[in-house]
C-alpha atoms as a PDB file:
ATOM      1  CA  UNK A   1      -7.456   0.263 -13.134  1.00  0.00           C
ATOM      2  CA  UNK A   2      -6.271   3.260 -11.466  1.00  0.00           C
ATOM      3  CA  UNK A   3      -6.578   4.814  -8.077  1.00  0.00           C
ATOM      4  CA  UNK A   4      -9.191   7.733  -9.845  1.00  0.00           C
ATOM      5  CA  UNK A   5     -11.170   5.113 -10.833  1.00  0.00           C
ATOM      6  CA  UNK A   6     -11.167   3.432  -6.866  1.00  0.00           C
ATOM      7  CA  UNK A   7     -11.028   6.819  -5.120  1.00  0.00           C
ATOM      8  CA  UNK A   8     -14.333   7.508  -7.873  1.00  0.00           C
ATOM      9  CA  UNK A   9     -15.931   4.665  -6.846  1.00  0.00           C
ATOM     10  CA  UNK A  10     -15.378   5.404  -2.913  1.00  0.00           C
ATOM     11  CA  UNK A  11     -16.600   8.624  -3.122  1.00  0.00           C
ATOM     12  CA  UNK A  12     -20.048   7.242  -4.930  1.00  0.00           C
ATOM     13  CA  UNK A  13     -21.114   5.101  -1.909  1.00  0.00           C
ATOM     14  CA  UNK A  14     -19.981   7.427   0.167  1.00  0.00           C
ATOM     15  CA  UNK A  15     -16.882   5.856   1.987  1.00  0.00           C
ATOM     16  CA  UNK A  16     -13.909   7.850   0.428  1.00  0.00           C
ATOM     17  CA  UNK A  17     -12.532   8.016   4.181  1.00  0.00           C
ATOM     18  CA  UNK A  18     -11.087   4.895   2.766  1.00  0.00           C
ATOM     19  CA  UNK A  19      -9.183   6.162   0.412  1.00  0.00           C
ATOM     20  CA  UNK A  20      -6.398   7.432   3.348  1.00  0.00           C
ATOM     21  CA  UNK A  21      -5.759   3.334   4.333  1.00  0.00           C
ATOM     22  CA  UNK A  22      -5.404   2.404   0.649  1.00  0.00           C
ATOM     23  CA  UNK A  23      -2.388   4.431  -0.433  1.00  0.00           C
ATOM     24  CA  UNK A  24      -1.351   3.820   3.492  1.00  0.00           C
ATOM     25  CA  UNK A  25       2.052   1.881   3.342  1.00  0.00           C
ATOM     26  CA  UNK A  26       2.242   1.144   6.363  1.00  0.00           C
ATOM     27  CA  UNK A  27      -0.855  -1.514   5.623  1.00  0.00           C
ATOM     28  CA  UNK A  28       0.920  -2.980   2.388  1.00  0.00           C
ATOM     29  CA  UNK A  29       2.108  -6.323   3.322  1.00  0.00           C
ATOM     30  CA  UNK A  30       3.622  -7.473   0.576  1.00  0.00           C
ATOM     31  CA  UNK A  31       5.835  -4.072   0.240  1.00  0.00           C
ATOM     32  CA  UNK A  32       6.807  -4.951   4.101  1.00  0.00           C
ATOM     33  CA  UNK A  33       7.863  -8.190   3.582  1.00  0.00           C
ATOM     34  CA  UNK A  34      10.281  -6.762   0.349  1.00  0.00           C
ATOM     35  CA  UNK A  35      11.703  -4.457   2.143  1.00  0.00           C
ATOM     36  CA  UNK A  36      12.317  -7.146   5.086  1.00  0.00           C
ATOM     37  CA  UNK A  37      14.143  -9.476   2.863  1.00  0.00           C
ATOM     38  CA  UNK A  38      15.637  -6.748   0.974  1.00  0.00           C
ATOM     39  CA  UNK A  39      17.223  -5.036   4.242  1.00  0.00           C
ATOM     40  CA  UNK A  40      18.166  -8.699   6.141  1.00  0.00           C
ATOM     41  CA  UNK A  41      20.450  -9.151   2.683  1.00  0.00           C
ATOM     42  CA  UNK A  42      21.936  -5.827   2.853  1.00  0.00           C
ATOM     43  CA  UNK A  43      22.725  -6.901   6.510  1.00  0.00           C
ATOM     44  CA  UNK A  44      24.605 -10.496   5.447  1.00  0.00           C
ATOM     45  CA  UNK A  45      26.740  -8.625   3.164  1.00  0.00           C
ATOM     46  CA  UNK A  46      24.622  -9.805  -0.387  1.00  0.00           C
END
């Protein structure tokens, strides 16, 4: 699915205010925790 179909969706019940937190990465955990792990191995020297 894409985010047209989502941000679609949101706007038909009437909560597209949403739509700001999903593209938000600040609230994408798992991208967090990559970058994390991805910065502590740039840190050892990996």
């Amino acid at each position: 699915m894409s985010i047209g179909v989502y941000a679609s969706a949101l706007w038909l019940i009437g909560r597209v205010q949403f739509l700001a937190s999903i593209a938000d990465l600040a609230t994408d955990e798992t991208a967090l925790m990559l970058e994390l792990h991805n910065l502590a191995g740039k840190k050892s020297g990996k």
